[in-house]
C-alpha atoms as a PDB file:
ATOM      1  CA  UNK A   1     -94.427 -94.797  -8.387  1.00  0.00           C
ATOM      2  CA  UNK A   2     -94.538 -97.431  -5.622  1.00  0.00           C
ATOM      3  CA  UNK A   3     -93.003-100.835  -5.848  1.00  0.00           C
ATOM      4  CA  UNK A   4     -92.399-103.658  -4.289  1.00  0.00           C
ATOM      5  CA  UNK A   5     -90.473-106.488  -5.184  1.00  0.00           C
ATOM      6  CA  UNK A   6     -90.428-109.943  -3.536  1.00  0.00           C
ATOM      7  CA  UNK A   7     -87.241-112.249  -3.203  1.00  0.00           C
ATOM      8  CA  UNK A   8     -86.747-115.233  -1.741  1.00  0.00           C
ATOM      9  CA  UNK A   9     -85.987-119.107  -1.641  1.00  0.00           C
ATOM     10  CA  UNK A  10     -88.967-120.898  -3.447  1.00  0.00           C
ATOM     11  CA  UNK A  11     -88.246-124.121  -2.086  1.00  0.00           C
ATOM     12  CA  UNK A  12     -88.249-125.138   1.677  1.00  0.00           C
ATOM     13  CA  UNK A  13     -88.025-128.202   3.129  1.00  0.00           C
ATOM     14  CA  UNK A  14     -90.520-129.001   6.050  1.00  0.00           C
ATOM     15  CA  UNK A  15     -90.057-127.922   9.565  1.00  0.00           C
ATOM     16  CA  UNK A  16     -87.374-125.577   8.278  1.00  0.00           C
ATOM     17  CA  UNK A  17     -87.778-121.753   8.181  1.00  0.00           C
ATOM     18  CA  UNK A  18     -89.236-119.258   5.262  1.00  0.00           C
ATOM     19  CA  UNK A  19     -87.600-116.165   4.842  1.00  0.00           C
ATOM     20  CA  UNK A  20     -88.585-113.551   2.091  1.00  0.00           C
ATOM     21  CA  UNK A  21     -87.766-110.022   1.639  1.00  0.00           C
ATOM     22  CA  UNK A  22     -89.716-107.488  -0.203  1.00  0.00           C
ATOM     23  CA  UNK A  23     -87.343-104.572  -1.363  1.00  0.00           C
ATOM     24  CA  UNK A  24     -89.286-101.178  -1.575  1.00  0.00           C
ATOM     25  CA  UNK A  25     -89.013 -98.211  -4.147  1.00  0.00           C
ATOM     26  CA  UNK A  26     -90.969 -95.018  -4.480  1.00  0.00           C
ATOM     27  CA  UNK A  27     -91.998 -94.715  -1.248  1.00  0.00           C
ATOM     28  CA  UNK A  28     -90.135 -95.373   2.372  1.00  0.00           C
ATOM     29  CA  UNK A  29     -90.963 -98.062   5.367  1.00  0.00           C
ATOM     30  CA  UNK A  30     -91.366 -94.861   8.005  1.00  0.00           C
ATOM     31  CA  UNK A  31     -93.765 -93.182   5.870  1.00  0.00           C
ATOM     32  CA  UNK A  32     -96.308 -91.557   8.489  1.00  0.00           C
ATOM     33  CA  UNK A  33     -99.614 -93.891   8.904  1.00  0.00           C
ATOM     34  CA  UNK A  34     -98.406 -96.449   6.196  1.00  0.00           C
ATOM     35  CA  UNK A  35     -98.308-100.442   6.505  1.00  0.00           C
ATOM     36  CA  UNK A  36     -96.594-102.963   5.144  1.00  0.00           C
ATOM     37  CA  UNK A  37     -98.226-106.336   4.772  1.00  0.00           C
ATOM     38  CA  UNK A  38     -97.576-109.690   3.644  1.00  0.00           C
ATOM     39  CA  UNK A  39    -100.319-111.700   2.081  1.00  0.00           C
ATOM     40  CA  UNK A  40     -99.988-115.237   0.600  1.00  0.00           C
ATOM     41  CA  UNK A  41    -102.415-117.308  -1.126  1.00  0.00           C
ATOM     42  CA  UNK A  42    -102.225-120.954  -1.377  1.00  0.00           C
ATOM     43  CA  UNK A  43    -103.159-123.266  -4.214  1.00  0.00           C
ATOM     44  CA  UNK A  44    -106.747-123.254  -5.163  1.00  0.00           C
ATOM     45  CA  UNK A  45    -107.885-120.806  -2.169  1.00  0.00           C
ATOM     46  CA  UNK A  46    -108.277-117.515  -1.612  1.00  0.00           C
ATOM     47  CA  UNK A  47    -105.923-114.621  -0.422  1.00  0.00           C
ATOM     48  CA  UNK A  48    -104.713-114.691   3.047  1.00  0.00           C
ATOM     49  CA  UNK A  49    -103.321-111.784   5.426  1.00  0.00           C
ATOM     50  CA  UNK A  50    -100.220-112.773   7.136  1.00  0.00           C
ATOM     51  CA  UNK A  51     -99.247-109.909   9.099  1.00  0.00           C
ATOM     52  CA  UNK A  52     -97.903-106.647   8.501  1.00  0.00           C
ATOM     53  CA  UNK A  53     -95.274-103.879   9.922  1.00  0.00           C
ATOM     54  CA  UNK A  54     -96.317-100.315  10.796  1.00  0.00           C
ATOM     55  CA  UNK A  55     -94.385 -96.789   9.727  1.00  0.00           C
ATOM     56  CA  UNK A  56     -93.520 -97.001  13.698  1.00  0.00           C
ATOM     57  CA  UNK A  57     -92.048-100.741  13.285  1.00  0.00           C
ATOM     58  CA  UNK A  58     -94.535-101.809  15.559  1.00  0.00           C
ATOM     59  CA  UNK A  59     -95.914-105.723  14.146  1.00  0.00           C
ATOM     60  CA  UNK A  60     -99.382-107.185  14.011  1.00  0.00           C
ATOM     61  CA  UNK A  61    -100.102-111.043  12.826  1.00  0.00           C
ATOM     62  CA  UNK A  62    -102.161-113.013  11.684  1.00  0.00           C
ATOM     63  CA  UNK A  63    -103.506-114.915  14.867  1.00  0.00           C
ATOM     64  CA  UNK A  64    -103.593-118.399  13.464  1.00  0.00           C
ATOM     65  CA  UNK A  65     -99.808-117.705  12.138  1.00  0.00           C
ATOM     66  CA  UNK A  66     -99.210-115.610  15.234  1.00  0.00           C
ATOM     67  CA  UNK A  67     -96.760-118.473  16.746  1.00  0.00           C
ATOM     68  CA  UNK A  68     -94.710-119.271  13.964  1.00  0.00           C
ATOM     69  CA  UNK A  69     -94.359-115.918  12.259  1.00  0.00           C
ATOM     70  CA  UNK A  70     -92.424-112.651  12.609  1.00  0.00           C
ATOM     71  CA  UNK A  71     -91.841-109.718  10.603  1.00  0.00           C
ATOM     72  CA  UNK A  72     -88.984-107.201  10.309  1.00  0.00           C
ATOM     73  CA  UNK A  73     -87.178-104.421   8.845  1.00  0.00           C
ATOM     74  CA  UNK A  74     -84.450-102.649   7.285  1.00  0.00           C
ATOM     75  CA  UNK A  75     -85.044 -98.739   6.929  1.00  0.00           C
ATOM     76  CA  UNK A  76     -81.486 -98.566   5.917  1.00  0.00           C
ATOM     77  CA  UNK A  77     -82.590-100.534   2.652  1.00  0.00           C
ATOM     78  CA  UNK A  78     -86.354 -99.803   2.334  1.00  0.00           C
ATOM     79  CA  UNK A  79     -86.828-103.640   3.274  1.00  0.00           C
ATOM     80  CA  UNK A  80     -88.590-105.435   5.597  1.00  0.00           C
ATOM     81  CA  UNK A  81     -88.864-109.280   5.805  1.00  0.00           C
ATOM     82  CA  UNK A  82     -91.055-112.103   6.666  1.00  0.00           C
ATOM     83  CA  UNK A  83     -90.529-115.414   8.685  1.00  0.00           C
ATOM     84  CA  UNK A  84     -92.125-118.163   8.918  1.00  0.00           C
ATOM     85  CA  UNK A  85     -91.015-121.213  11.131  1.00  0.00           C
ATOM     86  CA  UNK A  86     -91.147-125.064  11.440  1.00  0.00           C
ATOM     87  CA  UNK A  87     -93.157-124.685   7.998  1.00  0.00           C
ATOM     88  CA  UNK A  88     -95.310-127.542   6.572  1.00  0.00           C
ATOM     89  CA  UNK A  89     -96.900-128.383   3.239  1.00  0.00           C
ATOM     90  CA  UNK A  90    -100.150-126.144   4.102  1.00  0.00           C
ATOM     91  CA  UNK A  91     -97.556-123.740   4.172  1.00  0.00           C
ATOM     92  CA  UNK A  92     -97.068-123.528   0.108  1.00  0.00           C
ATOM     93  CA  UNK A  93     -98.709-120.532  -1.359  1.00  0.00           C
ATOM     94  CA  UNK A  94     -97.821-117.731  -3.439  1.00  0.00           C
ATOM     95  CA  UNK A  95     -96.534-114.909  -0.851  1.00  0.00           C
ATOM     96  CA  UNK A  96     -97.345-111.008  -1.574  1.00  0.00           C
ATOM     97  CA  UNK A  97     -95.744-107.915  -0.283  1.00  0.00           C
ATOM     98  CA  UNK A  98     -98.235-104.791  -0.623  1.00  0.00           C
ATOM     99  CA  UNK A  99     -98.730-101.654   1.086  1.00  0.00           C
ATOM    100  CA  UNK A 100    -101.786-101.689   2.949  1.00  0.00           C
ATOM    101  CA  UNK A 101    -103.190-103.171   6.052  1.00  0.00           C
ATOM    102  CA  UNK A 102    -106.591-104.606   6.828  1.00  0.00           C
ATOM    103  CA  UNK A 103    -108.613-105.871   4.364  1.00  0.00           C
ATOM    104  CA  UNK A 104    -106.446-106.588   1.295  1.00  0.00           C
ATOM    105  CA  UNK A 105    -109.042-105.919  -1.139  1.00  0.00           C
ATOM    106  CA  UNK A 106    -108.323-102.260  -0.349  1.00  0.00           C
ATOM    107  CA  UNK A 107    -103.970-102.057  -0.911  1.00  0.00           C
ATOM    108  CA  UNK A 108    -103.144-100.397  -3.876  1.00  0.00           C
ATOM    109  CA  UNK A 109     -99.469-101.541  -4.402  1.00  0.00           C
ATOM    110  CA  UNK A 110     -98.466-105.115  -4.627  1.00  0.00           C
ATOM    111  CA  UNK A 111     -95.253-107.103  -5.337  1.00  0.00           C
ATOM    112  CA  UNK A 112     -95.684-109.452  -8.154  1.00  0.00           C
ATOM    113  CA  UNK A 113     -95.771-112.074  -5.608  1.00  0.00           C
ATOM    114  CA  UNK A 114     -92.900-114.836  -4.606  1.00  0.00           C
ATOM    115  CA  UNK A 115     -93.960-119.222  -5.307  1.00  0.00           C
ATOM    116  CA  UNK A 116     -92.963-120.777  -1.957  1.00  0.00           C
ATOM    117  CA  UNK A 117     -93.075-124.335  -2.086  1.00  0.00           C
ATOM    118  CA  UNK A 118     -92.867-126.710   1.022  1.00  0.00           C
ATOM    119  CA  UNK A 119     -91.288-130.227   0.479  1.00  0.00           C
ATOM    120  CA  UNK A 120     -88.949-132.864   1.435  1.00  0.00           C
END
């Protein structure tokens, strides 16, 4: 069975950096053809595709995050992790880890998702 498990701060302070890790079980990161995404959703609005990392560790973004955000890994601990700089306020949303890229309505495995909250 495939899990994933977000962890994380789940407050940041403005223009600071988010950084959240989503530790994977049941399956591995290198896993031929699979994706790793991260998805957040903010208050009151709908679910939104942040970027993901491929079985190759090759990255894709979101392009209106594309500047601020990076994502890595950590074969060595079935992790990979998410970054988000100089954050702001529009920034606070729930933030999922899932397997799957593309449109999210079609991942089957999701973390149980990680509050991130941005404020002074």
């Amino acid at each position: 069975q495939v899990q994933l498990r977000e962890s994380g701060p789940g407050l940041v302070k403005p223009s600071q950096t988010l950084s959240l890790t989503c530790n994977v079980s049941g399956d591995s990161l290198t896993t031929k053809y699979c994706y790793w995404s991260w998805i957040r959703q903010p208050p009151e609005k709908g679910l939104e595709w942040v970027g993901a990392i491929a079985h190759s560790g090759g990255t894709s973004y979101n392009p209106a995050l594309r500047r601020r955000t990076s994502i890595s890994r950590d074969t060595s601990k079935n992790q990979f992790t998410l970054q988000v700089t100089s954050v702001t306020p529009e920034d606070t949303a729930v933030y999922y880890c899932a397997r799957g890229v593309g449109d999210v309505s079609n991942y089957e495995y999701w973390g149980q998702g990680a509050q991130v909250i941005v404020s002074a």
